[in-house]
C-alpha atoms as a PDB file:
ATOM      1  CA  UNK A   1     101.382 117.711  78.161  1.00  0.00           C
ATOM      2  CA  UNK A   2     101.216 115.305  75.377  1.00  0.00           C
ATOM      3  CA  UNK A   3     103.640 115.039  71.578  1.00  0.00           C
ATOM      4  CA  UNK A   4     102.408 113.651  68.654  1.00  0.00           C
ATOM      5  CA  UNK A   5     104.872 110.655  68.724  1.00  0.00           C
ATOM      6  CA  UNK A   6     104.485 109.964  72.784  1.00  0.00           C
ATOM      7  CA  UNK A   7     101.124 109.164  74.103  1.00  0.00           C
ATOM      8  CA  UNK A   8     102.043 109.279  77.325  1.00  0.00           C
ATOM      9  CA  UNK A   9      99.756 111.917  79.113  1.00  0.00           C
ATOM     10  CA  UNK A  10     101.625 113.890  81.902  1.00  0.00           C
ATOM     11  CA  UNK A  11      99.116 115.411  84.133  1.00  0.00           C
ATOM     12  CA  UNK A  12      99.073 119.206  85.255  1.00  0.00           C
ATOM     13  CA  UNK A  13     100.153 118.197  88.960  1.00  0.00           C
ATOM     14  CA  UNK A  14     103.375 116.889  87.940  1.00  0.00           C
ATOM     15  CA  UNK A  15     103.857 119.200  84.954  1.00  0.00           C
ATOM     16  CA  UNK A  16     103.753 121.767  87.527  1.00  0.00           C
ATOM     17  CA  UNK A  17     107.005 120.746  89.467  1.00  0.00           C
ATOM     18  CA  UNK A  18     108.657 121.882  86.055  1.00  0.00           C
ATOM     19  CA  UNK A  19     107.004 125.223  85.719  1.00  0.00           C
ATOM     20  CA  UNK A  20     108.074 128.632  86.524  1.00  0.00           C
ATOM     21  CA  UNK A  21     105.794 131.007  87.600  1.00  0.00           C
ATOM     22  CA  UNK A  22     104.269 132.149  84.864  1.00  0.00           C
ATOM     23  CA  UNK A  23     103.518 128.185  83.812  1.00  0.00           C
ATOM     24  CA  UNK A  24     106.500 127.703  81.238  1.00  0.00           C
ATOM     25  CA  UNK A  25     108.116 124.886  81.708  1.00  0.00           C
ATOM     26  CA  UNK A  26     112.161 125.180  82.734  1.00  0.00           C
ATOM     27  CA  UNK A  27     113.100 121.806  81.363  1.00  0.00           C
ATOM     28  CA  UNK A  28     111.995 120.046  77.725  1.00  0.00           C
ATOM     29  CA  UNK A  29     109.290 117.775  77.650  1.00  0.00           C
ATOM     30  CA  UNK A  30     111.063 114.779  77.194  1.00  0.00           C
ATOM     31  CA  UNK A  31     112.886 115.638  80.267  1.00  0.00           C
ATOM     32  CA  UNK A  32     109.555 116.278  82.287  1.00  0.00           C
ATOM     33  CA  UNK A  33     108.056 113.026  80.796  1.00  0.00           C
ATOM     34  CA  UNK A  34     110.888 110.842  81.853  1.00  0.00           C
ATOM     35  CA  UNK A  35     111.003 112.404  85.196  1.00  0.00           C
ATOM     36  CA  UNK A  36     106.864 111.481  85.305  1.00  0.00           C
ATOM     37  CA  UNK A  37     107.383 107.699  84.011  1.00  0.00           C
ATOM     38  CA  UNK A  38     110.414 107.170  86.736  1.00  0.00           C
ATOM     39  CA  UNK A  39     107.753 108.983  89.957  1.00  0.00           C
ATOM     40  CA  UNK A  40     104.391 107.457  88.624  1.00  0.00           C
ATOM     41  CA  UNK A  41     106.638 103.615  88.224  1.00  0.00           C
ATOM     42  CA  UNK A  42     107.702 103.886  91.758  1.00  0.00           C
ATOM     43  CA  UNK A  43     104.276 105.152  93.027  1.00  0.00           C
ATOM     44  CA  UNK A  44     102.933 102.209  91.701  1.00  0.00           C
ATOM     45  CA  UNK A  45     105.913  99.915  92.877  1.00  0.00           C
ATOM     46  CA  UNK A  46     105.843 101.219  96.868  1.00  0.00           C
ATOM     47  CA  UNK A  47     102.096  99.991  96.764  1.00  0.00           C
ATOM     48  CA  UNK A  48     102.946  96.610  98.069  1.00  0.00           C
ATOM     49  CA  UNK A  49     105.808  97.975 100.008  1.00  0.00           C
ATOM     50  CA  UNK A  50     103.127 100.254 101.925  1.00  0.00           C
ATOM     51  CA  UNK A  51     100.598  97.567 102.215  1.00  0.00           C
ATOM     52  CA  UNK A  52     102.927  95.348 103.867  1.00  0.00           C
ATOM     53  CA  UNK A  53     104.022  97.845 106.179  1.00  0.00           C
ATOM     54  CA  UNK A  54     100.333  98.614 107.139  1.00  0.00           C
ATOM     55  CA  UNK A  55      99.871  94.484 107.922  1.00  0.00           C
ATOM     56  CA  UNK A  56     103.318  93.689 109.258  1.00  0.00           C
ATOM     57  CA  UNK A  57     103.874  97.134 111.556  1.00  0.00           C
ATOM     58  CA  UNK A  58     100.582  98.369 111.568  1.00  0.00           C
ATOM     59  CA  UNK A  59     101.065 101.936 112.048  1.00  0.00           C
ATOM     60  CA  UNK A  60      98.838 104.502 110.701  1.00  0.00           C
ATOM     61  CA  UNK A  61      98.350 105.011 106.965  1.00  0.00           C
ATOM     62  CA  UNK A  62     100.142 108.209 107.916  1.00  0.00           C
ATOM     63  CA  UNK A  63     102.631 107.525 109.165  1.00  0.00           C
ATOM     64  CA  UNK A  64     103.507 104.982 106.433  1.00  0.00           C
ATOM     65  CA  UNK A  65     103.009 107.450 104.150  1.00  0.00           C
ATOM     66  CA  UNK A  66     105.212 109.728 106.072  1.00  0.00           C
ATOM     67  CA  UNK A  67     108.309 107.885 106.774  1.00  0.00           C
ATOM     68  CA  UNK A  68     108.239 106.588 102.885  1.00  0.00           C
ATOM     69  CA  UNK A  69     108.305 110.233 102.177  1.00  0.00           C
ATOM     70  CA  UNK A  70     111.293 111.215 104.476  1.00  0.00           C
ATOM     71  CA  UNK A  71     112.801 107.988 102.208  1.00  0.00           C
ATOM     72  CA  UNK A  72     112.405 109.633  99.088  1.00  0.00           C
ATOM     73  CA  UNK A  73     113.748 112.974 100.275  1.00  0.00           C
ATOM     74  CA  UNK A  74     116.977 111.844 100.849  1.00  0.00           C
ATOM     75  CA  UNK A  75     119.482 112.473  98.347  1.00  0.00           C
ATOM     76  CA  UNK A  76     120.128 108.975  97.988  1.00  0.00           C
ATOM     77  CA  UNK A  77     116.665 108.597  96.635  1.00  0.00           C
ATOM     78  CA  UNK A  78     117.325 109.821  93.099  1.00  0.00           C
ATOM     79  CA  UNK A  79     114.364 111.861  92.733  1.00  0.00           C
ATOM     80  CA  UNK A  80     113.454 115.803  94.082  1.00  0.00           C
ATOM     81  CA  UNK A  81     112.191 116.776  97.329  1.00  0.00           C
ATOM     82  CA  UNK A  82     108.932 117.975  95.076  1.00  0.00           C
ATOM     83  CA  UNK A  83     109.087 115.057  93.285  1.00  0.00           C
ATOM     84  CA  UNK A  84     109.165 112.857  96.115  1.00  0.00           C
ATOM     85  CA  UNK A  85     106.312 114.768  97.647  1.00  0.00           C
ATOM     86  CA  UNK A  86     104.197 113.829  94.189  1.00  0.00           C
ATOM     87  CA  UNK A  87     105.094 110.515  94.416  1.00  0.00           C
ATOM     88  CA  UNK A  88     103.792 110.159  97.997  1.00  0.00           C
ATOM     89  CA  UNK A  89     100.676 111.806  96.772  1.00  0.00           C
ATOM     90  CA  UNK A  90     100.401 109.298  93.774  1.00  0.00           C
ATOM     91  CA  UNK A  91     100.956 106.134  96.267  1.00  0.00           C
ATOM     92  CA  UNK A  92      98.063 107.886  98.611  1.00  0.00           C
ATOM     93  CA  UNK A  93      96.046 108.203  95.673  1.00  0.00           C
ATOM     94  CA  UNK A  94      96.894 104.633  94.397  1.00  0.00           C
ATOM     95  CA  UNK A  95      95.872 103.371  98.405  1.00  0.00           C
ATOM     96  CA  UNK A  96      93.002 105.150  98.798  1.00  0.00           C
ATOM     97  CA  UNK A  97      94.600 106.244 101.407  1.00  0.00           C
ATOM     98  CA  UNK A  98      94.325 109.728 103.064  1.00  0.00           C
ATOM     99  CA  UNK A  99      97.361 111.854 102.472  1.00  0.00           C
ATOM    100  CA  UNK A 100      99.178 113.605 105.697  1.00  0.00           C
ATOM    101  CA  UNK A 101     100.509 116.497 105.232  1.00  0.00           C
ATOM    102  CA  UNK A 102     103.962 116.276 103.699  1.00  0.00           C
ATOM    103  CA  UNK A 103     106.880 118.930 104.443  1.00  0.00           C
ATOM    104  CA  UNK A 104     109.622 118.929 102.527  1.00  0.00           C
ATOM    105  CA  UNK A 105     111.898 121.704 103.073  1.00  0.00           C
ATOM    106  CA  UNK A 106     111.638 123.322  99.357  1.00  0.00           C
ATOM    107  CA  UNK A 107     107.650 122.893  99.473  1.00  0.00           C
ATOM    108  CA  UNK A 108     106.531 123.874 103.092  1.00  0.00           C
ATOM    109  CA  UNK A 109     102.305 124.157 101.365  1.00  0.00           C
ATOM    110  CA  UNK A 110     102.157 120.663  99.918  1.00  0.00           C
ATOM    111  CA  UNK A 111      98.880 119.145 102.172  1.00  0.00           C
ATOM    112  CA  UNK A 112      97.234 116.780  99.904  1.00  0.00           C
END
């Protein structure tokens, strides 16, 4: 999803928490894009925070990976449970770290 004026690429996977079933999306893309900048800024912010939880605690990659994603899926967090799920995704992806497989309630499929 990309505008003439923005050239800020959203990709498919995250487009996709916007999409109805039939692949329209159910909120503008401006919405969708500001949603993606806020989830891919603090995928790339909890970098640090999971490396120094992997030095300091030194529980699995998992598990890190896990208990930031029962964070983010607390209404507190300010993002979606499917959101929160992408972002953990991103931050896996960002690791190169294996992703575990993430349940939140409204998205009981979402292995990596």
């Amino acid at each position: 999803m990309q505008e003439d004026d923005n050239q800020i690429i959203v990709p498919p996977s995250f487009t996709a928490l916007f999409a109805d079933a039939r692949g329209r999306l159910r909120e503008s893309a401006d919405v969708v894009r500001q949603h993606y900048e806020l989830c891919e800024d603090l995928a790339s912010h909890l970098v640090a925070h999971a490396q120094t939880l992997y030095h300091v605690q030194a529980p699995s990659e998992a598990e890190i990976l896990r208990r930031i994603h029962a964070g983010l899926c607390t209404t507190e967090s300010g993002v979606s449970r499917l959101e929160a799920t992408w972002v953990v995704r991103r931050l896996a992806e960002l690791l190169v770290w294996p992703c575990p497989l993430l349940t939140p309630e409204t998205d009981p499929s979402s292995a990596c």
